[in-house]
N, C-alpha and C. Protein backbone atom coordinates (compact mmCIF):
# COMPACT_ATOMS: atom_id res chain seq x y z
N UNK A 1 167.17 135.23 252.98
CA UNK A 1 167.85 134.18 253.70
C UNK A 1 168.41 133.19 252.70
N UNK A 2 169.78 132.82 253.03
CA UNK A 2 170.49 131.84 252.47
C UNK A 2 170.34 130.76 253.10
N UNK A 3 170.71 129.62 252.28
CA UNK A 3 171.46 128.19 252.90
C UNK A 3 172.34 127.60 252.46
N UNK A 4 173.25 126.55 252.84
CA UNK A 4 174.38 126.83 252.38
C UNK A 4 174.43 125.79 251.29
N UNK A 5 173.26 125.31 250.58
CA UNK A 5 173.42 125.15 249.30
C UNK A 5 173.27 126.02 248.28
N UNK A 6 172.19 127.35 248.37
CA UNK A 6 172.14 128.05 247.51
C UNK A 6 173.28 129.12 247.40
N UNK A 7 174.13 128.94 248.90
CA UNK A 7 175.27 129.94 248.76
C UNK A 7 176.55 129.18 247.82
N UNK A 8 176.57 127.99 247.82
CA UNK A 8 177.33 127.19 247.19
C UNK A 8 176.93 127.29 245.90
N UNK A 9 175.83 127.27 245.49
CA UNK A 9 175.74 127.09 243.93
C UNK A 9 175.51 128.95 244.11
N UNK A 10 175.51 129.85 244.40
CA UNK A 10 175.49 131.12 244.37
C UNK A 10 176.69 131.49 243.58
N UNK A 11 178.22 130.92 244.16
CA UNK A 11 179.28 131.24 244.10
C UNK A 11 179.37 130.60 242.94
N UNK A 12 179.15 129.92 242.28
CA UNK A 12 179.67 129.32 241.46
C UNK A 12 178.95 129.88 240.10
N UNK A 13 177.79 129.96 240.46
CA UNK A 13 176.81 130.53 239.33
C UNK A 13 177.45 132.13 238.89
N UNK A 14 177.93 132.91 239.74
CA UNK A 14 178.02 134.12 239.76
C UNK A 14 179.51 134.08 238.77
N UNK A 15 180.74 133.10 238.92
CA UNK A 15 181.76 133.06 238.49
C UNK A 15 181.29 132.45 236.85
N UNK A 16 180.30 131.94 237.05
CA UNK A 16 179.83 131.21 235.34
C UNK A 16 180.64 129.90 236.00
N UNK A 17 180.68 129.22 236.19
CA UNK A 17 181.27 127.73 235.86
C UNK A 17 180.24 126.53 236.85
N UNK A 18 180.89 125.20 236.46
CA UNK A 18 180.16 124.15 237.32
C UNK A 18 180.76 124.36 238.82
N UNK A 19 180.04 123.42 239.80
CA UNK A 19 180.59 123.26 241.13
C UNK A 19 181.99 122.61 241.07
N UNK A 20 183.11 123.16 241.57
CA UNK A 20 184.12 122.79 241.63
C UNK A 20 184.57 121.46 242.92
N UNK A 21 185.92 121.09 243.10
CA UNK A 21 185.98 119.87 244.25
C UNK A 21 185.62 120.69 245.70
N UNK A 22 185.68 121.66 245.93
CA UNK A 22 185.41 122.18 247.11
C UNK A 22 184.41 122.50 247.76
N UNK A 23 183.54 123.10 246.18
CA UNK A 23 181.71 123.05 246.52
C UNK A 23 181.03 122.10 246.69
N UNK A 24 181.87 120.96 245.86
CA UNK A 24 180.92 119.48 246.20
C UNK A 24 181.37 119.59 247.57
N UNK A 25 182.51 119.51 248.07
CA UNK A 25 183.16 119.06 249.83
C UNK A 25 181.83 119.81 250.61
N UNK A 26 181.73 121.26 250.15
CA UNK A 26 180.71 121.78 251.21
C UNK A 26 179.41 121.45 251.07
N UNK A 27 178.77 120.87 250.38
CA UNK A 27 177.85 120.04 250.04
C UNK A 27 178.00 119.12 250.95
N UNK A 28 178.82 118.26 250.62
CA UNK A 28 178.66 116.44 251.31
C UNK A 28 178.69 117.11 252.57
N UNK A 29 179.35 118.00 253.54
CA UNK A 29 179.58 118.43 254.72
C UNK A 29 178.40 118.87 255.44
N UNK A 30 177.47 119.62 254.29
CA UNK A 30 176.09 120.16 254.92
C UNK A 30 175.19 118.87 255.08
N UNK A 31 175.32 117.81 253.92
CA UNK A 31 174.30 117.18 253.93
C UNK A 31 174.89 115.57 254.65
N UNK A 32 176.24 115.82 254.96
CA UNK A 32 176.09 114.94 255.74
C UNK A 32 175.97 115.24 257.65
N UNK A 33 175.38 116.33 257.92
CA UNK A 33 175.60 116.89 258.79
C UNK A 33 173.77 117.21 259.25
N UNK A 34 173.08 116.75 258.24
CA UNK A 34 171.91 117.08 258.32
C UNK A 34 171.03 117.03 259.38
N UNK A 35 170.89 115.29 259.79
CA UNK A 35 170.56 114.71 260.90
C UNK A 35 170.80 115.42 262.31
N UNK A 36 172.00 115.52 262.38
CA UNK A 36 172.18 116.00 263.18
C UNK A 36 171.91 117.79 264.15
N UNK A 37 171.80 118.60 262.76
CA UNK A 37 171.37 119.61 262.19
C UNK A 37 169.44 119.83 262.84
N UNK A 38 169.05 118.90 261.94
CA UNK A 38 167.79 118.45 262.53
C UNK A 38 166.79 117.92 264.14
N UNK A 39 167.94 117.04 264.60
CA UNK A 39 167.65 116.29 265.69
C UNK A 39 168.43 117.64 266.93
N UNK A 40 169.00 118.23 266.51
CA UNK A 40 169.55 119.60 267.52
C UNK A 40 168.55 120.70 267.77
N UNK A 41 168.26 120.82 266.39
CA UNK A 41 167.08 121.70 266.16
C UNK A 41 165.78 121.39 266.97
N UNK A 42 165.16 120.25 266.98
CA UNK A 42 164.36 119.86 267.53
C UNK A 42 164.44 119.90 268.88
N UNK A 43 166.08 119.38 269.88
CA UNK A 43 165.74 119.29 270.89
C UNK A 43 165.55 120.76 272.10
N UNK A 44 166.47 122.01 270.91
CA UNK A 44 165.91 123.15 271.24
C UNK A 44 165.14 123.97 271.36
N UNK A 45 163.98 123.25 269.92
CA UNK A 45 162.30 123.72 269.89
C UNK A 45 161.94 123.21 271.45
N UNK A 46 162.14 122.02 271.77
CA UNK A 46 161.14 120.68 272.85
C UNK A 46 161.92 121.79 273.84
N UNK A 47 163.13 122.18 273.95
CA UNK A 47 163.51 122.68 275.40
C UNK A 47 163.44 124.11 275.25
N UNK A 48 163.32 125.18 274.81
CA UNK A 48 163.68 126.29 274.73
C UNK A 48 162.89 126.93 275.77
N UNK A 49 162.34 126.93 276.56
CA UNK A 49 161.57 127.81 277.89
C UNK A 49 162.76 127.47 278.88
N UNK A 50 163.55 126.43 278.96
CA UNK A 50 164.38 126.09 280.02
C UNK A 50 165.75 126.27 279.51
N UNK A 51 165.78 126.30 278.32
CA UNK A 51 167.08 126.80 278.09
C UNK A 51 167.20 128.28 278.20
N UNK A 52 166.28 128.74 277.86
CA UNK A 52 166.54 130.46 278.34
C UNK A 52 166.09 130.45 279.75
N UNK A 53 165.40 130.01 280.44
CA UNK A 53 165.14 130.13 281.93
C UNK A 53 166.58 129.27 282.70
N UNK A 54 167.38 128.80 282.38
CA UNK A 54 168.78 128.72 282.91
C UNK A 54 169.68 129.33 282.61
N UNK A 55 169.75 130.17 281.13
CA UNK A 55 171.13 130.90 280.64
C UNK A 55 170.72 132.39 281.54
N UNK A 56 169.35 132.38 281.83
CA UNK A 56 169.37 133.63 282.74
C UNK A 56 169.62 133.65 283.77
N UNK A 57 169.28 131.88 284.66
CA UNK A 57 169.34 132.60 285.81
C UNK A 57 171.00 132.37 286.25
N UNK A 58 171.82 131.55 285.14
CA UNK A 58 173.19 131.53 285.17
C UNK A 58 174.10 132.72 285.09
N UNK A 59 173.57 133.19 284.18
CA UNK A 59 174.13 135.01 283.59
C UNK A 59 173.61 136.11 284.06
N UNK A 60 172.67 136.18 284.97
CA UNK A 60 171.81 137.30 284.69
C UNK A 60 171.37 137.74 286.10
N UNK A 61 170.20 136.94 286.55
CA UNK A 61 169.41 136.68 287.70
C UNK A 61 170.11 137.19 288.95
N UNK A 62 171.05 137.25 289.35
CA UNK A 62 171.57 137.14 290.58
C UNK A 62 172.72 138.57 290.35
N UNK A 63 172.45 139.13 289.25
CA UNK A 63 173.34 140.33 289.34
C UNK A 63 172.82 141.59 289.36
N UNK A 64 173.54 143.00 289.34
CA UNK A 64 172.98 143.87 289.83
C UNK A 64 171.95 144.57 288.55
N UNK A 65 172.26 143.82 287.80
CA UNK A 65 171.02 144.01 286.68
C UNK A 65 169.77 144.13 286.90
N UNK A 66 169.19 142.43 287.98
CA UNK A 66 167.85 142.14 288.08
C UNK A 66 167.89 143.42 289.73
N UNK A 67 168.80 143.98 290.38
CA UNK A 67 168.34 144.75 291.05
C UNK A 67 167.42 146.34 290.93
N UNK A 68 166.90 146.75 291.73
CA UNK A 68 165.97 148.31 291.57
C UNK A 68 167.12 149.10 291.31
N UNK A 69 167.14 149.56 290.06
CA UNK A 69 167.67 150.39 289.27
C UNK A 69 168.45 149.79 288.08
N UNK A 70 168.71 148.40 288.27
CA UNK A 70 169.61 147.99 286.85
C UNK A 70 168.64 147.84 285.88
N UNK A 71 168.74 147.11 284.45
CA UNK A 71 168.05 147.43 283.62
C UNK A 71 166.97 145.95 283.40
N UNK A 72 167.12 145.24 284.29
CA UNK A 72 166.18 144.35 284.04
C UNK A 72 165.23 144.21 285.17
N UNK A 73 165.23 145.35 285.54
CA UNK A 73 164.38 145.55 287.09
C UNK A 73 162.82 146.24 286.56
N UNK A 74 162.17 145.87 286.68
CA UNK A 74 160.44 145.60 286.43
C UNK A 74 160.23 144.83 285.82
N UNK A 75 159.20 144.17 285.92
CA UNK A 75 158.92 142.91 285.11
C UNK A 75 158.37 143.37 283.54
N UNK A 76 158.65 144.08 283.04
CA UNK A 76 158.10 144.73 281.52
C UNK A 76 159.88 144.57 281.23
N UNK A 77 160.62 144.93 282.16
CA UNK A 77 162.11 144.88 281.23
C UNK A 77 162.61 143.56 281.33
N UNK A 78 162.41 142.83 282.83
CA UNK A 78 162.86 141.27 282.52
C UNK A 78 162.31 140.30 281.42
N UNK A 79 160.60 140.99 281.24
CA UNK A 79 160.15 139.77 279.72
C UNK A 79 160.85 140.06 278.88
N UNK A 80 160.95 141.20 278.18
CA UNK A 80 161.88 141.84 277.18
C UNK A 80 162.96 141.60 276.96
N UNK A 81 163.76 140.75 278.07
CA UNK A 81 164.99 140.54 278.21
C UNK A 81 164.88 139.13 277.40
N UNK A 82 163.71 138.30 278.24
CA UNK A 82 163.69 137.12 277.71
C UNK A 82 163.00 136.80 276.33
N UNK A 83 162.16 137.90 275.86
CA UNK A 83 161.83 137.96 274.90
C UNK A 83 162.94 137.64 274.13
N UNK A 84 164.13 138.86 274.33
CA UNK A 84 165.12 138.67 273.09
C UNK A 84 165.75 137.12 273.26
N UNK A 85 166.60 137.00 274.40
CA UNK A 85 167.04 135.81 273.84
C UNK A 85 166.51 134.35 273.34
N UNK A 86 164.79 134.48 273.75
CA UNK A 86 164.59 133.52 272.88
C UNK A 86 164.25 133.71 271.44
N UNK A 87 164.28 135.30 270.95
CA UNK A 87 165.01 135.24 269.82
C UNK A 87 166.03 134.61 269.25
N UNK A 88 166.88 135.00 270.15
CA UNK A 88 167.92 135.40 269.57
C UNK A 88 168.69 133.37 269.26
N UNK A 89 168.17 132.88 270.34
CA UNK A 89 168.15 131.31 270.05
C UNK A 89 167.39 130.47 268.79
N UNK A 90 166.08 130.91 268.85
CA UNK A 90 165.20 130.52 267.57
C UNK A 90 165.81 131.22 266.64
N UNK A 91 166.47 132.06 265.98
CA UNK A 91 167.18 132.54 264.63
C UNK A 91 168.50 131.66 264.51
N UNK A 92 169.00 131.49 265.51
CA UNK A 92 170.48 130.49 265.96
C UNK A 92 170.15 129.04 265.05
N UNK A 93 169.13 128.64 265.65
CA UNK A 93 168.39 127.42 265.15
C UNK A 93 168.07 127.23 263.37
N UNK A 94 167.45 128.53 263.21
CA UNK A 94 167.32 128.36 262.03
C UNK A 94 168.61 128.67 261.13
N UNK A 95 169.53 129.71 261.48
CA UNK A 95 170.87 129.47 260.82
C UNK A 95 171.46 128.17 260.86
N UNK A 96 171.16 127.37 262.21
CA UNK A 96 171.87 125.84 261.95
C UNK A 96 171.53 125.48 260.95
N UNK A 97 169.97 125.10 260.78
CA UNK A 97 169.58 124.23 259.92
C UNK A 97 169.20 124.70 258.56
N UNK A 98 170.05 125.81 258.59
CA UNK A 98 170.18 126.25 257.09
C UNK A 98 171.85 126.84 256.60
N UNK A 99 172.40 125.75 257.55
CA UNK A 99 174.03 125.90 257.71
C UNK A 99 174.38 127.64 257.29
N UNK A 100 173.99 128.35 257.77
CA UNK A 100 174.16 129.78 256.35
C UNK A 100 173.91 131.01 257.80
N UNK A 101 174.83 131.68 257.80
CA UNK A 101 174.59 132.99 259.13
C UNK A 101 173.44 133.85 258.66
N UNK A 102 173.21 134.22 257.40
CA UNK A 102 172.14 135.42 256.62
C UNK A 102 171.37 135.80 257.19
N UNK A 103 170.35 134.76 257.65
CA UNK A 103 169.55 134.96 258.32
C UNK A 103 169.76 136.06 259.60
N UNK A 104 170.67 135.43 260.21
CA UNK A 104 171.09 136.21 261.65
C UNK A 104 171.13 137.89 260.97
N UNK A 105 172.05 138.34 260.17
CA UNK A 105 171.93 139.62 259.60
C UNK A 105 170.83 140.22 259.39
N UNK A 106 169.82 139.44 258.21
CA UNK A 106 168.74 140.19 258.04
C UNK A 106 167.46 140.48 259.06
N UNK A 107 167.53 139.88 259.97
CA UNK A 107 166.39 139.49 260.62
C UNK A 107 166.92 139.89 262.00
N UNK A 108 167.94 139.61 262.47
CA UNK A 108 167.88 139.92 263.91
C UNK A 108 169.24 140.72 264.35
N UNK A 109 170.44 140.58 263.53
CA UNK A 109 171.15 142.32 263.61
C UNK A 109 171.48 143.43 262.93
N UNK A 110 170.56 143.54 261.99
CA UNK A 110 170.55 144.46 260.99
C UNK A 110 170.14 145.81 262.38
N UNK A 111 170.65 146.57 262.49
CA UNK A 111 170.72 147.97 263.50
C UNK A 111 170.13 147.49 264.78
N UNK A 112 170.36 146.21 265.26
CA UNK A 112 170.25 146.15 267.04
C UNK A 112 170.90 146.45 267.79
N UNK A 113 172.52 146.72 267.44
CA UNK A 113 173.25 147.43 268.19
C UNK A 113 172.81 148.45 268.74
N UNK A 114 172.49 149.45 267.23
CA UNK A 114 171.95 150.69 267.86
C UNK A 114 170.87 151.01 268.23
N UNK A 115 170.12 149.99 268.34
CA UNK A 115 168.62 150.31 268.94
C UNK A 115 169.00 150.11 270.49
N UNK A 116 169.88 148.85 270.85
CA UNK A 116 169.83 148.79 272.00
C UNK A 116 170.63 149.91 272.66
N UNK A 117 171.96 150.10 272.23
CA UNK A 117 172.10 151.65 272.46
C UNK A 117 171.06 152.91 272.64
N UNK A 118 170.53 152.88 272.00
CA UNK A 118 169.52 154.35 272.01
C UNK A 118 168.59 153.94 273.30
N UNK A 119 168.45 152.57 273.54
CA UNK A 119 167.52 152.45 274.68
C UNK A 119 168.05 152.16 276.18
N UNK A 120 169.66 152.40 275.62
CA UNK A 120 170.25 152.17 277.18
C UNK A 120 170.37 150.62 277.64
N UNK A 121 170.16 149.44 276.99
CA UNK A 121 169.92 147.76 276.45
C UNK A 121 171.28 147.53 277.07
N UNK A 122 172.33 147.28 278.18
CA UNK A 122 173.67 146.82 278.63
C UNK A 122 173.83 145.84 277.49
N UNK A 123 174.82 145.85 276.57
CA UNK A 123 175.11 144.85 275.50
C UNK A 123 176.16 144.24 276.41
N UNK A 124 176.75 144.07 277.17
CA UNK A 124 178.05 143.27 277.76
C UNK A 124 177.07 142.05 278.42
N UNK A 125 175.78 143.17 279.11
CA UNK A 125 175.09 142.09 279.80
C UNK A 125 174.23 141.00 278.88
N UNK A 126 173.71 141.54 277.66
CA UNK A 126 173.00 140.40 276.04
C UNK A 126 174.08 139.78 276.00
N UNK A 127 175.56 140.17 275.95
CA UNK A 127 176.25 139.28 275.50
C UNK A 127 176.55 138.16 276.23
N UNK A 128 176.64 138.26 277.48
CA UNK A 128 177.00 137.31 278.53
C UNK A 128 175.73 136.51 278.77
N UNK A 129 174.33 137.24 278.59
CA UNK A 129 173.74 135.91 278.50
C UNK A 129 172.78 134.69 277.13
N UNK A 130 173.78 135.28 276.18
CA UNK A 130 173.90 134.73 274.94
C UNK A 130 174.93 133.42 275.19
N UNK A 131 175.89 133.66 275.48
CA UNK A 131 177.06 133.24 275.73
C UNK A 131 176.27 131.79 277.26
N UNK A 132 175.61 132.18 277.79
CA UNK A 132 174.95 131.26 278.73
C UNK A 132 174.28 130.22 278.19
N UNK A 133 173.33 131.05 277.03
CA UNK A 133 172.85 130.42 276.30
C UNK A 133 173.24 129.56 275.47
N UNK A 134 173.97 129.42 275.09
CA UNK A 134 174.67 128.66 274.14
C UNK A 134 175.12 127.66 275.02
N UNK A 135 176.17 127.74 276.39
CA UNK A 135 176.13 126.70 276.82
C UNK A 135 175.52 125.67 277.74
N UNK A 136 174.39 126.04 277.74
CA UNK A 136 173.01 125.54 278.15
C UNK A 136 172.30 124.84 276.87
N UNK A 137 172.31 125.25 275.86
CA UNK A 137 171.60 124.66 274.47
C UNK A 137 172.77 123.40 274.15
N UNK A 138 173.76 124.06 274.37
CA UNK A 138 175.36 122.68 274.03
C UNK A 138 175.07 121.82 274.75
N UNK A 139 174.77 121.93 275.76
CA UNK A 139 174.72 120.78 277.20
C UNK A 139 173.61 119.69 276.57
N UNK A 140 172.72 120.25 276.37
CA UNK A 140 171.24 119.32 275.66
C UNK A 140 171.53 118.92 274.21
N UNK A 141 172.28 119.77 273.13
CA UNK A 141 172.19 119.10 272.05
C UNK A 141 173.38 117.98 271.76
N UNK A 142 174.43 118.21 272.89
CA UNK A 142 175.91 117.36 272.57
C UNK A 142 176.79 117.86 272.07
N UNK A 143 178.16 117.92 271.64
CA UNK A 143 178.99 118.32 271.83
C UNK A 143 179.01 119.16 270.21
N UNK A 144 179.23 117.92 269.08
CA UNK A 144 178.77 118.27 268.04
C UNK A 144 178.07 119.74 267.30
N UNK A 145 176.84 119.05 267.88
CA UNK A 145 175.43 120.42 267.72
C UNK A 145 175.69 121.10 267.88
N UNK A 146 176.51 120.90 269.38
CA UNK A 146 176.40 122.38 270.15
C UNK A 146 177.66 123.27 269.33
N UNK A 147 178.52 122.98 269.20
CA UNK A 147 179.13 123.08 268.79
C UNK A 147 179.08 124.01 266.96
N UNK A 148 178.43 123.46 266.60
CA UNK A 148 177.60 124.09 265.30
C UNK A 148 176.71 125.54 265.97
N UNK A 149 175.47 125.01 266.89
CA UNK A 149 175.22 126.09 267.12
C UNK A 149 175.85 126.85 267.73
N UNK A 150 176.94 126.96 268.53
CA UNK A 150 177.41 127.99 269.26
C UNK A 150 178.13 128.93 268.24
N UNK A 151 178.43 128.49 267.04
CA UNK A 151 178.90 129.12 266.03
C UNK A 151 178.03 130.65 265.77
N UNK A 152 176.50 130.00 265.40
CA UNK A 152 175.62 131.09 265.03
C UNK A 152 175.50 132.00 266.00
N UNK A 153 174.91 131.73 267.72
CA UNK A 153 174.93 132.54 268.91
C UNK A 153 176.45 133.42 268.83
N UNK A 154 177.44 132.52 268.74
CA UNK A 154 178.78 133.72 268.61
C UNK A 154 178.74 134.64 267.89
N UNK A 155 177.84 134.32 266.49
CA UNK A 155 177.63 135.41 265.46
C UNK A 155 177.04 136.69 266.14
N UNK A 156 175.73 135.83 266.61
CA UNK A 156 174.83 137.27 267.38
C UNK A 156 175.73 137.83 268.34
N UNK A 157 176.60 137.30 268.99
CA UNK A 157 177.60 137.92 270.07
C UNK A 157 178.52 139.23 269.47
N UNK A 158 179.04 138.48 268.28
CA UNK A 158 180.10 139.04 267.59
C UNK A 158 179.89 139.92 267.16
N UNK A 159 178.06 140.16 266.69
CA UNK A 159 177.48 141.31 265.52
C UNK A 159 177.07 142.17 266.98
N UNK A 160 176.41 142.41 267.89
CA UNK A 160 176.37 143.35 269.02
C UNK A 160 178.06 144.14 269.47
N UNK A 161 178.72 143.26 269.52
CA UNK A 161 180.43 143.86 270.47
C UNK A 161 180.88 145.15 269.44
């Protein structure tokens, strides 16, 4: 896992030279962004049972998914469901506050596509309630935050499609 200071001095180290005007820019940008970074983070730790218990029942709950035969029909496939996305939110979180996507790669889509494939997993339906998710987590962190995080969740969106 990266952050986006060590990716900043990464790039620079790798070329041999000092931080140039642009690496400082992404610097002052991360670290003046911190607080906020932080105080987002937090209010998604304090809320996260209700932020995934609304992006589901916004996205999810009421479609032919949660019916007998779709794929979130027994309660062993609906935890599982919610299992992931509060994954998939807690990795979101920690890419915020380590301004840096890496994480998301190594840890949570390095071959989930194809696992969820092989298990028959509706990715249109993860995606749509990722996509819930995010604007349910935006709503609580503000426009800003949310805004930051919806970046990372788009990632996880983007790395499944």
């Amino acid at each position: 896992m990266q952050d986006a200071i060590t990716s900043v001095i990464n790039a620079s180290d790798v070329q041999g030279k000092y931080l140039d005007a642009s690496a400082i820019e992404k610097l002052k940008s991360y670290f003046q962004t911190g607080d906020l970074r932080v105080r987002a983070a937090a209010t998604v730790a304090a809320n996260s049972a209700s932020i995934i218990r609304e992006a589901v029942a916004k996205s999810l709950l009421y479609s032919d998914i949660t019916r007998p035969g779709g794929n979130m029909y027994t309660t062993r496939r609906y935890a599982a469901c919610i299992r992931d996305l509060d994954y998939y939110l807690r990795y979101a979180t920690y890419a915020l506050l380590a301004g840096d996507p890496s994480i998301l790669d190594e840890r949570v889509l390095n071959g989930l596509k194809e696992t969820y494939n092989s298990l028959g997993v509706p990715i249109g339906a993860t995606i749509q309630a990722i996509q819930a998710t995010k604007e349910v987590a935006s709503g609580l962190v503000g426009p800003d935050a949310g805004k930051e995080l919806g970046v990372y969740l788009d990632y996880i969106s983007s790395g499944l499609s």
